[in-house]
Protein backbone atom coordinates (compact mmCIF):
# COMPACT_ATOMS: atom_id res chain seq x y z
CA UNK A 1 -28.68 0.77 7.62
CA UNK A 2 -27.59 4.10 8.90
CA UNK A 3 -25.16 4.13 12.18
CA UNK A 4 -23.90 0.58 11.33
CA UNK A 5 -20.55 0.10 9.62
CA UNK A 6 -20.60 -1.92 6.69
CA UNK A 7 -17.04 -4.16 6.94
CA UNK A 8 -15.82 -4.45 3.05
CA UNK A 9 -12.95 -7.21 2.07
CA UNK A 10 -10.70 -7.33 -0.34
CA UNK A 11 -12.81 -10.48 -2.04
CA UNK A 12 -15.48 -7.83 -1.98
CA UNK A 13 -13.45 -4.97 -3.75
CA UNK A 14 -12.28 -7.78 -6.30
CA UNK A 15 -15.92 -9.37 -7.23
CA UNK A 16 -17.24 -5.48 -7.22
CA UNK A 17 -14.38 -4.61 -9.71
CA UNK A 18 -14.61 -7.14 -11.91
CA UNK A 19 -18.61 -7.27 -12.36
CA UNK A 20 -18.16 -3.64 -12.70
CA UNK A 21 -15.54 -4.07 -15.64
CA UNK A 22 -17.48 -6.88 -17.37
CA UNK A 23 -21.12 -4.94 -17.16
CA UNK A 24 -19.21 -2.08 -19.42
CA UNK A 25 -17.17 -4.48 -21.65
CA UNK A 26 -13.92 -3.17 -19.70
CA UNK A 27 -11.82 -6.37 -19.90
CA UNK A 28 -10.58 -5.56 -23.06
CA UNK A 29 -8.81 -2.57 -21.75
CA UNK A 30 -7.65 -3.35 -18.34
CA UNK A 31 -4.72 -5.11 -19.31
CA UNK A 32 -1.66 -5.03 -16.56
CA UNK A 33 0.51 -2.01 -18.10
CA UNK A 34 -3.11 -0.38 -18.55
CA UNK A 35 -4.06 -0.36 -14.87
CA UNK A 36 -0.85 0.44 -13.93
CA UNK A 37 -0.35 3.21 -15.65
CA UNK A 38 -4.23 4.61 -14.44
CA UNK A 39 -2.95 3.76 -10.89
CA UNK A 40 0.14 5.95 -11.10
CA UNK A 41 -2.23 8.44 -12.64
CA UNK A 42 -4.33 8.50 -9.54
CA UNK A 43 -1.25 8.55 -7.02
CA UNK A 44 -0.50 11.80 -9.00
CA UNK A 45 -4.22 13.24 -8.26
CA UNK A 46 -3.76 12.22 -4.48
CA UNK A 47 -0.23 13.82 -4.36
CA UNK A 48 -1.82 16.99 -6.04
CA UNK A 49 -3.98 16.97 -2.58
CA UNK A 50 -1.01 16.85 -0.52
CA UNK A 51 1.15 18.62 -2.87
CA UNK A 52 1.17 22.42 -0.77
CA UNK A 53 0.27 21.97 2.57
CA UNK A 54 3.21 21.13 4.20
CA UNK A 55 3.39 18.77 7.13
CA UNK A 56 -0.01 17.94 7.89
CA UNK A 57 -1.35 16.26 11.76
CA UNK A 58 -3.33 13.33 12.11
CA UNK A 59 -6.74 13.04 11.48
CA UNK A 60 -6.35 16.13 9.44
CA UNK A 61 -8.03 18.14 12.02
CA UNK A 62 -7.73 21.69 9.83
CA UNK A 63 -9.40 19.97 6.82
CA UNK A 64 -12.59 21.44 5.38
CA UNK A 65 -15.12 18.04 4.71
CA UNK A 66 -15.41 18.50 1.12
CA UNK A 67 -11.27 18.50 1.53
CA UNK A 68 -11.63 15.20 3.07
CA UNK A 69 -14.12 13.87 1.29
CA UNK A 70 -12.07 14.54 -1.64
CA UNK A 71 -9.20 13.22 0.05
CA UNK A 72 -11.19 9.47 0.55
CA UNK A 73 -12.38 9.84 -3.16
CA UNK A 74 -8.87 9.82 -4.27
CA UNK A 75 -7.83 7.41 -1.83
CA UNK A 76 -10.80 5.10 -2.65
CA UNK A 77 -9.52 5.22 -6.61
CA UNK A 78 -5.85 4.41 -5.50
CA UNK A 79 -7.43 1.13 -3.64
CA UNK A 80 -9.36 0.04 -6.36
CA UNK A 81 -7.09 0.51 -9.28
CA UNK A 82 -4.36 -1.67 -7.15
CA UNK A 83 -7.32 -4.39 -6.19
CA UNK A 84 -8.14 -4.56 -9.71
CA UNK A 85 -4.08 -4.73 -11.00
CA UNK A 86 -4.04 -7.46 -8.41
CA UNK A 87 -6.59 -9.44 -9.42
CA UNK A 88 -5.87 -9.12 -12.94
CA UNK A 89 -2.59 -10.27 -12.34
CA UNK A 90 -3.63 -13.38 -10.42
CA UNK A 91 -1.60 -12.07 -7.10
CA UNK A 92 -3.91 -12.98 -3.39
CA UNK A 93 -3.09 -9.20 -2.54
CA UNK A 94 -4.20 -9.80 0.85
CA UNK A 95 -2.02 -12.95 0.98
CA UNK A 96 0.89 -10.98 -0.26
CA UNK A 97 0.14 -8.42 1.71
CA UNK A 98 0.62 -10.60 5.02
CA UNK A 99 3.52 -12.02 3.94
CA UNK A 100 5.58 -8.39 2.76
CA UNK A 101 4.84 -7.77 6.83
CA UNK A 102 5.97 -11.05 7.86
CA UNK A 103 9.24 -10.04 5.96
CA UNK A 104 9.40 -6.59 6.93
CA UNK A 105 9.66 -7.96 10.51
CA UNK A 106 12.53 -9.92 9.98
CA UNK A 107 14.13 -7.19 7.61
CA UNK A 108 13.57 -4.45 10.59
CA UNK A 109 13.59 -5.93 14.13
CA UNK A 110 12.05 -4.18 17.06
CA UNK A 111 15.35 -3.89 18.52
CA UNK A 112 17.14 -2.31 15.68
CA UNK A 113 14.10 -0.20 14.23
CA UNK A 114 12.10 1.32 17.41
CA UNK A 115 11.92 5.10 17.30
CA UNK A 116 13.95 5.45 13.85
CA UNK A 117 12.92 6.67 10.77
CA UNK A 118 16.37 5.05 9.52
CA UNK A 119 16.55 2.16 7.00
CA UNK A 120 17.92 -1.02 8.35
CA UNK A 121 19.56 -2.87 5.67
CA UNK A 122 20.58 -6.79 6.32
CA UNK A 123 23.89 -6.54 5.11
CA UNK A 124 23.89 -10.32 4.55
CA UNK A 125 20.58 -12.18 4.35
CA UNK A 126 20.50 -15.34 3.76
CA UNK A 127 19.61 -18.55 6.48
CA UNK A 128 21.20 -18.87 9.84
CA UNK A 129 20.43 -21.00 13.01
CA UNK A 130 17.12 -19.19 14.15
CA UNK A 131 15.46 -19.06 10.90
CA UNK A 132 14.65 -15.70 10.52
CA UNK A 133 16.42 -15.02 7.61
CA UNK A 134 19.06 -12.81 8.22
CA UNK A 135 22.60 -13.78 8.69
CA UNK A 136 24.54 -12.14 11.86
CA UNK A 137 23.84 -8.87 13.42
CA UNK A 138 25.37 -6.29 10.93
CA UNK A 139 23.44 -3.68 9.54
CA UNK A 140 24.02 -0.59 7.98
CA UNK A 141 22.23 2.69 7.13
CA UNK A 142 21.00 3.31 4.01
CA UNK A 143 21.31 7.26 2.86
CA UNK A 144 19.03 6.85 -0.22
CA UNK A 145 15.42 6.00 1.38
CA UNK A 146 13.88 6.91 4.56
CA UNK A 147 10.71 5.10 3.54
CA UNK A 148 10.25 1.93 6.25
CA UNK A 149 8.45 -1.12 5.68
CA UNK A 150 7.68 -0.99 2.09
């Protein structure tokens, strides 16, 4: 139905991949290191997209269509490489999904991360009194990642 946006799970994805797999005899061949390995392969093709531009806004509003369209193909075959890993590997990647941010917000508080690419590294986690994981206040910057959340 044209105009209407179609909402697609990650239940969806899964079923999708694996009927898609089994219809071609796939199974044999999509073995953990296997998809792996094809998933890195496609975070390489999406770099490649990436790989001379330079800083790039939002929205990509300088992008030809066919550049984004080629930019959603190689997203779409990041997305359903990891579905497929996941499900492979018997990991709820929507489950673990939730819970990495539930961790990431105890790992980088509001307080300590707002407005900073910086790394926040507990420099003691453990169990205190409130529960959230982290013993005391004391943090410290970490020089070799500026990657947050992840």
């Amino acid at each position: 139905m044209a105009g209407v946006e179609e909402r697609v799970s990650l239940q969806d994805l899964k079923k999708k991949m694996a009927d898609f797999a089994k219809e071609r005899d796939w199974d044999q061949f999509h073995s953990p290191r296997n998809l792996l390995l094809a998933l890195v392969g496609e975070v390489g093709e999406l770099s490649e997209i990436f790989q001379w531009k330079g800083e790039v806004p939002r929205g990509l509003p300088d992008w030809k269509g066919e550049e984004k369209e080629h930019l959603g193909e190689e997203l779409s075959d990041v997305l359903l490489y990891l579905v497929r890993l996941s499900d492979v590997c018997g990991v709820d990647l929507g489950k673990a999904a939730m819970r990495k941010l539930e961790i990431n917000a105890i790992k980088y508080p509001v307080q300590l991360c707002k407005g900073t690419s910086e790394k926040k590294l507990p420099i003691n986690a453990g169990n205190n009194a409130s529960g959230d994981g982290v013993t005391g206040s004391i943090y410290s910057n970490s020089s070799t990642s500026n990657s947050n959340g992840v």
